[in-house]
Protein backbone atom coordinates (compact mmCIF):
# COMPACT_ATOMS: atom_id res chain seq x y z
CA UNK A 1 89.93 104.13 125.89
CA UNK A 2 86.22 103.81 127.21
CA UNK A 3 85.14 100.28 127.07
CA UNK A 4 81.56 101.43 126.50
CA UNK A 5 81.34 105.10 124.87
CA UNK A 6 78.40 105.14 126.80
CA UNK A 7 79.35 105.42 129.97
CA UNK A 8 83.29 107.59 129.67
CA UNK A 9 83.71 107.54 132.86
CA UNK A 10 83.46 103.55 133.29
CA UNK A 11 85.54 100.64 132.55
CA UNK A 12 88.94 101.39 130.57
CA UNK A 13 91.10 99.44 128.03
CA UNK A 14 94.00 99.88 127.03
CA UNK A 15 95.03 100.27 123.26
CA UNK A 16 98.68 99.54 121.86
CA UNK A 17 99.77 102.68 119.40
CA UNK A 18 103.17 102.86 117.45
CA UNK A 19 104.30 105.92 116.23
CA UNK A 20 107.31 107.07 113.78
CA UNK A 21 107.65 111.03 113.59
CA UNK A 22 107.29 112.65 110.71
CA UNK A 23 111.12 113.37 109.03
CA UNK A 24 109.81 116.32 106.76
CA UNK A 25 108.82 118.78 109.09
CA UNK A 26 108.54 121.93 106.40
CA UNK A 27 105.68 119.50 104.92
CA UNK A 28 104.65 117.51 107.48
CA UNK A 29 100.62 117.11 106.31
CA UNK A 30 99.73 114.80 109.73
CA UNK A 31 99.50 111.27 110.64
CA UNK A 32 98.30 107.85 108.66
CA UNK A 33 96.84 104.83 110.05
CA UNK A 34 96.45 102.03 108.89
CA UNK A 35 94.72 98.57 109.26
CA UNK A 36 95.90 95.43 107.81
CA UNK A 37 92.45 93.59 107.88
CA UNK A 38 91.49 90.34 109.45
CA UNK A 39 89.31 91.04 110.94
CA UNK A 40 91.63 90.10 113.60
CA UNK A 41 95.02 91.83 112.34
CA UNK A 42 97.08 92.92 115.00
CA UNK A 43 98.42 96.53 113.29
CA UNK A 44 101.20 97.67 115.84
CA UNK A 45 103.57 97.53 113.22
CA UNK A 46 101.52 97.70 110.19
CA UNK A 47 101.90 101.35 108.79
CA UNK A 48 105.59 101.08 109.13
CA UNK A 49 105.86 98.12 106.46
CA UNK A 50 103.82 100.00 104.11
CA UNK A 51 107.27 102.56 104.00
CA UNK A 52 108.41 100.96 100.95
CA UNK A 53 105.79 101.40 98.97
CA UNK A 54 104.78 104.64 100.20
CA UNK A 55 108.14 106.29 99.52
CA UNK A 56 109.16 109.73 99.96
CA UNK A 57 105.52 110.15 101.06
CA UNK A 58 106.41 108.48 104.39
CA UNK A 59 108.43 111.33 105.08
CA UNK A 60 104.99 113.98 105.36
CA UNK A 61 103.75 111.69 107.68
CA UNK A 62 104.18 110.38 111.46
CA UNK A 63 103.10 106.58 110.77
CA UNK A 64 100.43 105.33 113.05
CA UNK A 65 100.04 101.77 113.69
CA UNK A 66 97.55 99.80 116.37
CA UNK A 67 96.95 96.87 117.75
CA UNK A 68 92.36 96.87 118.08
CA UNK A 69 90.96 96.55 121.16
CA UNK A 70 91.18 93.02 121.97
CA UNK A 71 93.83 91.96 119.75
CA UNK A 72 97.70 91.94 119.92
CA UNK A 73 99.23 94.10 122.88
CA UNK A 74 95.82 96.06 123.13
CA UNK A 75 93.70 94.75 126.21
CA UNK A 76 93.03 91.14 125.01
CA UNK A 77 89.92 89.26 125.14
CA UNK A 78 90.95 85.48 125.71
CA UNK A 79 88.99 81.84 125.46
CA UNK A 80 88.99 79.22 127.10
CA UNK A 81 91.43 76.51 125.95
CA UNK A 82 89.70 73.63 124.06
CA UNK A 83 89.58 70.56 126.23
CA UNK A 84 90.33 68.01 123.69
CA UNK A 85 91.30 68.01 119.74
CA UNK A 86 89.96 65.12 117.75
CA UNK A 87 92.02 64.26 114.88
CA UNK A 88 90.50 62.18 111.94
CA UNK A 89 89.36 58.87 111.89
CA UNK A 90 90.14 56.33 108.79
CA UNK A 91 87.00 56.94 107.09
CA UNK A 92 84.74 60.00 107.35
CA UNK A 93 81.26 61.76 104.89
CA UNK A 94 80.35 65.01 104.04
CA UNK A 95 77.56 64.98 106.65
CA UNK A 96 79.93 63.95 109.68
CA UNK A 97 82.86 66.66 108.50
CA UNK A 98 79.96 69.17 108.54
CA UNK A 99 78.49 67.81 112.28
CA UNK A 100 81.85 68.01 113.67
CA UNK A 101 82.92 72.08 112.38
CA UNK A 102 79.56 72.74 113.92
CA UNK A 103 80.81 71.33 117.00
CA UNK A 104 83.77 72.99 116.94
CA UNK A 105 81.68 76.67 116.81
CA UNK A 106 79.80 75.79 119.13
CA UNK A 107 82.48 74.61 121.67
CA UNK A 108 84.42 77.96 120.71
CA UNK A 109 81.50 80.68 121.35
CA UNK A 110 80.93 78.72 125.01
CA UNK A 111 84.91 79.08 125.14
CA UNK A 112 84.85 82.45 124.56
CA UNK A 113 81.26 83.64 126.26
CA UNK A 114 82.28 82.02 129.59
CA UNK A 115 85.33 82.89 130.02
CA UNK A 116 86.79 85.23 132.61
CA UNK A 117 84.96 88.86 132.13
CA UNK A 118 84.34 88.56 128.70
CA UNK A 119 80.57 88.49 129.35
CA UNK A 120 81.74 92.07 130.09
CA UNK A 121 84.12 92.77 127.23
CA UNK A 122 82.47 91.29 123.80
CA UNK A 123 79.29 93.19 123.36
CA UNK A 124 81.85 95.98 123.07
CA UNK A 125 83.93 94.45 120.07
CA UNK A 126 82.76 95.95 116.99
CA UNK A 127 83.55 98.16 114.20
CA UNK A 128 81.86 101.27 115.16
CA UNK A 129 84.28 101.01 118.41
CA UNK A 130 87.51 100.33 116.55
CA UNK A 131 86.91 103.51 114.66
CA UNK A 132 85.89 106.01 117.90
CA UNK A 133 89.27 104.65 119.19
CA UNK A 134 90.99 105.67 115.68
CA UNK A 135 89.25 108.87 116.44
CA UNK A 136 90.41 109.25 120.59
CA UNK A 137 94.05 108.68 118.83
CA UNK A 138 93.81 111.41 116.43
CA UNK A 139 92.67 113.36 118.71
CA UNK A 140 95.75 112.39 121.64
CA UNK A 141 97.66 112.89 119.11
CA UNK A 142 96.61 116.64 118.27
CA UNK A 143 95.41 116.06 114.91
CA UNK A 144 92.48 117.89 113.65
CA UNK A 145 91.71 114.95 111.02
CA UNK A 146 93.25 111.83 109.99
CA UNK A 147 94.58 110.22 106.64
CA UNK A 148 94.18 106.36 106.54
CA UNK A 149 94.97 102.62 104.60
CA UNK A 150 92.82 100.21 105.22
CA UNK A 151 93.29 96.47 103.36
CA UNK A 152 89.95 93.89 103.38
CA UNK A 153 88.55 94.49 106.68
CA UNK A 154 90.61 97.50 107.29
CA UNK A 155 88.66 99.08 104.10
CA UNK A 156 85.59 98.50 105.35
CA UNK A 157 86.41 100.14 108.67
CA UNK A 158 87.78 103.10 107.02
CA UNK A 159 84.25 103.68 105.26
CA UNK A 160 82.94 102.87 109.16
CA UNK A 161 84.98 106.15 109.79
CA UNK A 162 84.39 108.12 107.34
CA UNK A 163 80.62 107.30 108.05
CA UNK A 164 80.58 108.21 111.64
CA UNK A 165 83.30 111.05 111.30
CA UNK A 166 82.93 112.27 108.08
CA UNK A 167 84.93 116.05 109.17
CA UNK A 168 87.78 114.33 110.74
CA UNK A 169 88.86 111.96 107.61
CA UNK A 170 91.31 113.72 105.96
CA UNK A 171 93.18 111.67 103.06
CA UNK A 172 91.18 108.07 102.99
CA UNK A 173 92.83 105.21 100.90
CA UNK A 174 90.53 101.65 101.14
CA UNK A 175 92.01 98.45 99.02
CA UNK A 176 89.83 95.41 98.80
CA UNK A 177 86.43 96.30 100.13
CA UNK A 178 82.68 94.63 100.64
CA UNK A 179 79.35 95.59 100.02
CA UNK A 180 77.78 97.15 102.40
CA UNK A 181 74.37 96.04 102.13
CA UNK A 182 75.71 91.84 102.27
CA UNK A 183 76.07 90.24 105.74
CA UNK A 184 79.41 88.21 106.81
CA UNK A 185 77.78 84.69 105.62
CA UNK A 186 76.37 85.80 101.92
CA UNK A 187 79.94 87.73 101.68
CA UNK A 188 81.24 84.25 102.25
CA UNK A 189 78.40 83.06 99.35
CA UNK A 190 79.22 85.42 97.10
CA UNK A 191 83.39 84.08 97.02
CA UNK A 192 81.99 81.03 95.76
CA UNK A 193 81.62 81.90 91.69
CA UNK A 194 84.90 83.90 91.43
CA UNK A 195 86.97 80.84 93.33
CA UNK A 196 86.00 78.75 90.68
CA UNK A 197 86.80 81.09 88.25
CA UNK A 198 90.32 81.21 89.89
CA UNK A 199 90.90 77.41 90.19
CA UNK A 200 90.02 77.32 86.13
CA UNK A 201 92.44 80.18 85.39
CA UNK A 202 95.08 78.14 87.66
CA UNK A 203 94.11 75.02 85.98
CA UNK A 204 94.99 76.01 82.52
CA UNK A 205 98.34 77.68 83.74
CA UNK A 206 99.30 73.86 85.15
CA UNK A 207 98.26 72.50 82.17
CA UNK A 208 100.62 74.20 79.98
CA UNK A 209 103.08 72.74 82.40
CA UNK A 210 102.07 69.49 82.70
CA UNK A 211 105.49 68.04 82.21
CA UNK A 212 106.28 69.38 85.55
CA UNK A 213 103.26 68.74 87.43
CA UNK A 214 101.63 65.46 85.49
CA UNK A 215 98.31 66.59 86.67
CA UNK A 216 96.92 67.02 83.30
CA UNK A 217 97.43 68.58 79.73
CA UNK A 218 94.43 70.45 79.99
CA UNK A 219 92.53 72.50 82.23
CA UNK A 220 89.28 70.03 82.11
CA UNK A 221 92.16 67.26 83.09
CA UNK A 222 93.81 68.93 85.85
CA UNK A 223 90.33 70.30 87.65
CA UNK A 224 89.36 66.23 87.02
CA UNK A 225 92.68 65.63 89.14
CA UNK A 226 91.60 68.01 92.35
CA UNK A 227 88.15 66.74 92.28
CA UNK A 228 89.06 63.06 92.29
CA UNK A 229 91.40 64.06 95.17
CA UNK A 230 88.61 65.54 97.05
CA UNK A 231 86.04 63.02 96.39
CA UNK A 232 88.44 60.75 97.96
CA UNK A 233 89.29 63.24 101.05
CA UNK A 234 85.06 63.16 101.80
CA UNK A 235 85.05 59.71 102.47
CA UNK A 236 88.23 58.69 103.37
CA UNK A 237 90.88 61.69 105.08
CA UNK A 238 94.23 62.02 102.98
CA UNK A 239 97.28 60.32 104.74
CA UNK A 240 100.25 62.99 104.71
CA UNK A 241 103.10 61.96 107.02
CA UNK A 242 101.65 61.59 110.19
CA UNK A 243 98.47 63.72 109.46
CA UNK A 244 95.44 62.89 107.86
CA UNK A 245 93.69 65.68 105.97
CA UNK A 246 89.73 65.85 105.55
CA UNK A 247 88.02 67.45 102.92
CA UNK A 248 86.92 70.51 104.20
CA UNK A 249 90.62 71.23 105.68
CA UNK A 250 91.76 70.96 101.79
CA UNK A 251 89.33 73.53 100.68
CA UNK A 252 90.89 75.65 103.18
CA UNK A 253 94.13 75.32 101.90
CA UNK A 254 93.17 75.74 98.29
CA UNK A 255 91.46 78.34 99.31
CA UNK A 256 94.32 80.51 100.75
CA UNK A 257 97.03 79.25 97.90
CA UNK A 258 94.58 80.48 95.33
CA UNK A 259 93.82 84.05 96.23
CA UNK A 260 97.02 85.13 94.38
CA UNK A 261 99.00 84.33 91.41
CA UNK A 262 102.02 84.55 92.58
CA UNK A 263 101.18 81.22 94.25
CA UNK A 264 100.22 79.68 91.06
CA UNK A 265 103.29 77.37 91.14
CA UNK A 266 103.26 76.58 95.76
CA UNK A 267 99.90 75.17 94.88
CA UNK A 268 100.47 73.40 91.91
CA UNK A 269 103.29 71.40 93.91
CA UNK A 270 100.61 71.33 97.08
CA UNK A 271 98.13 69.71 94.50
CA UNK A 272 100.56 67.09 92.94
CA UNK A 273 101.70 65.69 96.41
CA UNK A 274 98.05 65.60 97.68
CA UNK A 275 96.95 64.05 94.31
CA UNK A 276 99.64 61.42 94.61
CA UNK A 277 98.79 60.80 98.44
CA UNK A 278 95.13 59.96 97.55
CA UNK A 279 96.29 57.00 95.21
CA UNK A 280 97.54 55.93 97.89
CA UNK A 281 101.35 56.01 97.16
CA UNK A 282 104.20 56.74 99.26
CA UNK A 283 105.10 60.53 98.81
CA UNK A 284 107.77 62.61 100.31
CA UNK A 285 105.87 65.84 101.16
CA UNK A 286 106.87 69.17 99.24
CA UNK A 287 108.21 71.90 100.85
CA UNK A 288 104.61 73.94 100.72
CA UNK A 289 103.07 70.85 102.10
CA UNK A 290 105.79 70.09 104.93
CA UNK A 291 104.90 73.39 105.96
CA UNK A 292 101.43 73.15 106.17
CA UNK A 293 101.57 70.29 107.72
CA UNK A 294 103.95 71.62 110.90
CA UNK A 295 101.64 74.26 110.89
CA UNK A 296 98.30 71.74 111.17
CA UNK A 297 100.27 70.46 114.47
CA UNK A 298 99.98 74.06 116.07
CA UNK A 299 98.10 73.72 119.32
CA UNK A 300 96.82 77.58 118.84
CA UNK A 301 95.68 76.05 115.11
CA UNK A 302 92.16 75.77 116.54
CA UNK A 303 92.05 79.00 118.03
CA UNK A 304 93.10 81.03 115.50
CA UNK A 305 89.91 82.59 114.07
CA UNK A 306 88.93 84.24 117.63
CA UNK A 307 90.40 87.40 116.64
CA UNK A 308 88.21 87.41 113.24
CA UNK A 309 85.45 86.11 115.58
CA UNK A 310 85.21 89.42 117.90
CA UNK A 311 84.39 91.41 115.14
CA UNK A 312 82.58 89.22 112.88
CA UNK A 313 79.78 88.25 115.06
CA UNK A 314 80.08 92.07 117.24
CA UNK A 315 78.79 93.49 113.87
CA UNK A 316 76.65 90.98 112.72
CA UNK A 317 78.27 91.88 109.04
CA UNK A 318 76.89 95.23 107.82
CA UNK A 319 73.30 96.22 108.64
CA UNK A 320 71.72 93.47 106.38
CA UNK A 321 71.77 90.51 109.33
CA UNK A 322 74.29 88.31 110.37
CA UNK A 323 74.94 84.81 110.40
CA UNK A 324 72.27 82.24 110.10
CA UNK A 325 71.72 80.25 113.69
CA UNK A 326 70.62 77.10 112.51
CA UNK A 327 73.64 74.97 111.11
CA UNK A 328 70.97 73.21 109.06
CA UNK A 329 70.94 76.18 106.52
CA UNK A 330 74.01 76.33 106.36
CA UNK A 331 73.95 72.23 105.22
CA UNK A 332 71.48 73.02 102.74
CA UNK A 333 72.99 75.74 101.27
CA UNK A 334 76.53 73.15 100.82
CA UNK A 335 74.46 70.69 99.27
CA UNK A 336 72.84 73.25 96.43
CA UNK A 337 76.44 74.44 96.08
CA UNK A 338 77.71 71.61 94.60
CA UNK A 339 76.34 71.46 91.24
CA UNK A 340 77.90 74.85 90.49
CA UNK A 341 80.65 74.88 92.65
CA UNK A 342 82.21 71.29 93.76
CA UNK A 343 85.53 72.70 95.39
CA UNK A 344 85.03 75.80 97.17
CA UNK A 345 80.71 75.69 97.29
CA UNK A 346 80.89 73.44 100.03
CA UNK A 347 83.50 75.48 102.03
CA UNK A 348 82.01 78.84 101.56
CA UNK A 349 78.29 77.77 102.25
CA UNK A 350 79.41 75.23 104.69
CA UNK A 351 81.87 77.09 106.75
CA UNK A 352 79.77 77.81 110.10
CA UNK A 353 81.43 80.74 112.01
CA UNK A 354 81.37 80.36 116.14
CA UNK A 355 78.71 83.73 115.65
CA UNK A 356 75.86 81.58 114.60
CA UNK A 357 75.73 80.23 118.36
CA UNK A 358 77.64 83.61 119.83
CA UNK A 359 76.57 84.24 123.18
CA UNK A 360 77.25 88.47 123.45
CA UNK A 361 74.53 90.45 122.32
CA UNK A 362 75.13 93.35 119.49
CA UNK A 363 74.33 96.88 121.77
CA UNK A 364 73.81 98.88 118.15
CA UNK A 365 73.03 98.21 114.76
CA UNK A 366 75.66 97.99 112.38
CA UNK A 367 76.35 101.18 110.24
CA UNK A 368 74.47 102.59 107.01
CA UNK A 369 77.62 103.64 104.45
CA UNK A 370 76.74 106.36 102.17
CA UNK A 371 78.44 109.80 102.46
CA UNK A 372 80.11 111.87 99.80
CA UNK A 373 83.82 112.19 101.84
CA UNK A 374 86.42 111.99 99.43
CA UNK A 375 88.04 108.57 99.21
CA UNK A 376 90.21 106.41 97.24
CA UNK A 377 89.41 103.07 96.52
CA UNK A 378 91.29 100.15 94.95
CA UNK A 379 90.21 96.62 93.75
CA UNK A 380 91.40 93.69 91.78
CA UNK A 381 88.94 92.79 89.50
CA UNK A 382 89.26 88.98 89.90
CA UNK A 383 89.77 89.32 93.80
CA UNK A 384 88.21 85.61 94.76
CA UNK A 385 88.25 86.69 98.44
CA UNK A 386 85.79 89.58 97.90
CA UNK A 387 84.80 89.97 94.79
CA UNK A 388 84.62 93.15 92.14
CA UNK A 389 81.02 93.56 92.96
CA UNK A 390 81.21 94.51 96.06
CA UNK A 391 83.50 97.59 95.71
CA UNK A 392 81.32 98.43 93.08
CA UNK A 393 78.57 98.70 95.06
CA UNK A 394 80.75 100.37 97.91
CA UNK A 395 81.72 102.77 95.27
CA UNK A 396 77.85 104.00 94.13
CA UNK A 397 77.04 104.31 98.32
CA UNK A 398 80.48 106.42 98.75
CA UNK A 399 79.37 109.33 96.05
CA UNK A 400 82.62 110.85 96.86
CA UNK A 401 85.30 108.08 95.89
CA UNK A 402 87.24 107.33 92.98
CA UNK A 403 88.07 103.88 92.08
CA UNK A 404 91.28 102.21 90.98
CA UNK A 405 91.20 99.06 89.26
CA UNK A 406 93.97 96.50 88.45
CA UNK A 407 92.85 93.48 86.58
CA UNK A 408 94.67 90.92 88.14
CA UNK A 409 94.02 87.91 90.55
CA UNK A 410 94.77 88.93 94.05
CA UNK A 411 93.77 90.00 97.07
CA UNK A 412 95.35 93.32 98.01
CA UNK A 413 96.18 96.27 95.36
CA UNK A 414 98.22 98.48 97.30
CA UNK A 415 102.36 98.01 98.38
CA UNK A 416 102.16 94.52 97.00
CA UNK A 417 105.65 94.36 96.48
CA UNK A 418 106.14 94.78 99.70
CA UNK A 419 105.05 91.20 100.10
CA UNK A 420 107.06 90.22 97.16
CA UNK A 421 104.29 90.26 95.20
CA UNK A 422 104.46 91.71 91.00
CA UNK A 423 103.37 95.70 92.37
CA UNK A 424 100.52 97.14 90.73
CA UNK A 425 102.92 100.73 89.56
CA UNK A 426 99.96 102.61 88.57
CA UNK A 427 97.79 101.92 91.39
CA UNK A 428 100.99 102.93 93.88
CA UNK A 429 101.59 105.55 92.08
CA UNK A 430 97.78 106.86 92.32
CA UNK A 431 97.59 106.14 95.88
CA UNK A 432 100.83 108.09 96.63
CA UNK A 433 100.29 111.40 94.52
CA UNK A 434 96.31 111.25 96.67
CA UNK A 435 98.61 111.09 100.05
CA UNK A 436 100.92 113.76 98.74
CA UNK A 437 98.64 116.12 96.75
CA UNK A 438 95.25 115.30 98.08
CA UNK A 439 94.03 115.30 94.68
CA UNK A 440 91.86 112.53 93.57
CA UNK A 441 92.02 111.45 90.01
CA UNK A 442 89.25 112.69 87.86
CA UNK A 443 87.92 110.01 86.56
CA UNK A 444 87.69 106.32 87.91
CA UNK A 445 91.54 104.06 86.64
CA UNK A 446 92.05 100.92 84.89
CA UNK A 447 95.03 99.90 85.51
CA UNK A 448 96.87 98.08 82.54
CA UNK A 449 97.51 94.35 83.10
């Protein structure tokens, strides 16, 4: 692929494609991508899990997968190694746990912006780029248009595509989507209200267990329990086997646990160990927290984000703005949180990304969804990680769509058994008679619970 689409005849990268052949040739309809979101999802192989779920339907198709530029076996964009890691001291506040993740940011976007050629290469991470290389494969591949899945991130590129090449999208299927209109940092804002929603749907499922977990008999009780635990991380870090875990690294982990409810149960027995670590008694760390805390003691740990980074701060979000530069918004805006929201407002308001001090400049404005191309969309309505809202207002911008809604916590409609995740049958099923038929449904679907 160009680099730069500006200059074809410049600078090539390379970008990773898989590719399983159609087996029904009598009614072969073309190819499907897919993107498993991120951003920074490596999707070589991505399309091909989906096969479960998509059934016989996988047989129409030859299955596309890709690896973006920059990520996986596509031409990768490296950074610097970190120098030094700095584990936590004995005692810690708010104010220094904040001081030291804007550190960290800023350390990584030097990493990154001075590193080999990528002076060269990150201007051209973005979005709009990702989806004229979707289009440079459909058209390798001899396809006149393109049929699509895109999870999270990979939703929002697919209405990127069907934006900037509204003829070639054939059959478009987007789970899990954003507004449009929101940057990256109030889409982080906005998760605030329906994580706390979560955590008090969670805490009244552990209360009705209590005499399993012993974190409370009611839901008051057992959100009491997480935010004594907490209050005690802020000041002094949470001794777990050889690690000690701040504050803001808890919200992290709550954060991830909580997204589905299939994990109602990991995190209750992540909660009860860290509970009974902050009273400072001996505990023989769970199997969800053993494994957290191996993973904690990865040397890529820090690193990890870079992929979400490339794209991220290349867009800037969507065309409302980016990410705020001066870290001291982002410390005012975790101090309002925390009347409202005392787990997760600090973590969502106070989580500053590497782009607020990102050294490549954007070379075009992010893009303006709102088309009438036919699409399917699919949303959880209590989806803490982007919320209802969103989609909704996705849905008014893409005139075209139909939307599919199961009301369930998660993150992710489509193929979730595929995960071993409870599958959402009627939203499978309406995603696989669009990729067989091509017929939308006429009306928007509520899925039963």
């Amino acid at each position: 692929m160009p680099l730069d689409y500006d200059a074809p005849n410049g600078r090539t990268i390379q970008i990773a494609v898989s590719r399983v052949s159609a087996k029904s040739r009598t009614h072969k309809r073309g190819i499907l991508l897919s993107n498993p979101g991120g951003p920074g999802g490596a999707g070589l192989a991505h399309t091909l899990e989906l096969r479960p779920a998509l059934k016989d339907v996988a047989q129409r198709y030859d299955l596309i997968g890709f690896d973006p530029r920059f990520l996986g076996e596509s031409t990768p964009i490296t950074c610097a190694p970190a120098t030094s890691t700095r584990a936590p001291g004995k005692t810690t506040s708010p104010r220094a746990d904040f001081e030291a993740s804007v550190r960290d940011a800023r350390d990584l976007a030097r990493r990154c912006g001075e590193h080999k050629d990528n002076a060269e290469l990150l201007p051209h991470a973005s979005s709009r780029n990702v989806a004229r290389d979707m289009d440079v494969i459909r058209a390798a591949l001899g396809e006149r248009k393109l049929s699509y899945y895109g999870v999270s991130y990979g939703a929002d590129l697919g209405a990127v595509y069907t934006q900037m090449f509204p003829d070639r999208a054939d059959r478009m299927v987007i789970d899990s989507s954003t507004d449009p209109e929101a940057s990256q940092y109030e889409l982080f804002q906005r998760a605030g209200e329906p994580l706390e929603d979560a955590l008090d749907e969670w805490a009244g499922w552990v209360a009705r267990r209590h005499d399993e977990y012993r974190l409370g008999r009611s839901g008051k009780r057992v959100r009491a329990a997480v935010q004594k635990m907490l209050d005690r991380a802020e000041w002094r870090p949470i001794s777990a086997g050889d690690t000690r875990l701040t504050a803001p690294v808890i919200r992290l982990l709550l954060r991830q646990f909580i997204q589905q409810k299939e994990n109602d149960a990991a995190l209750a027995g992540l909660v009860r160990d860290l509970v009974t670590a902050a009273a400072d008694k001996p505990v023989k760390p769970g199997p969800v927290l053993a494994g957290l805390l191996q993973l904690l003691k990865s040397p890529d740990l820090a690193d990890s984000m870079v992929g979400g980074a490339l794209f991220m701060c290349g867009d800037g979000g969507w065309p409302a703005g980016g990410w705020p530069d001066d870290p001291e918004t982002y410390w005012r805006e975790t101090v309002r949180s925390r009347a409202t929201q005392p787990v997760f407002g600090p973590f969502v308001n106070g989580m500053i990304a590497p782009c607020a001090f990102w050294q490549a400049e954007r070379r075009e404005p992010g893009t303006t969804v709102g088309n009438a191309v036919p699409v399917l969309m699919l949303q959880a309505r209590r989806d803490n990680n982007v919320p209802y809202a969103g989609a909704l207002a996705l849905h008014r911008k893409l005139t075209g769509s139909r939307l599919v809604t199961a009301n369930i916590r998660a993150h992710g409609v489509y193929g979730r058994g595929v995960s071993g995740h409870r599958p959402v049958r009627c939203a499978d099923r309406a995603v696989n008679d669009y990729l067989r038929s091509g017929n939308l449904p006429g009306q928007d679907v509520t899925c039963p619970s």
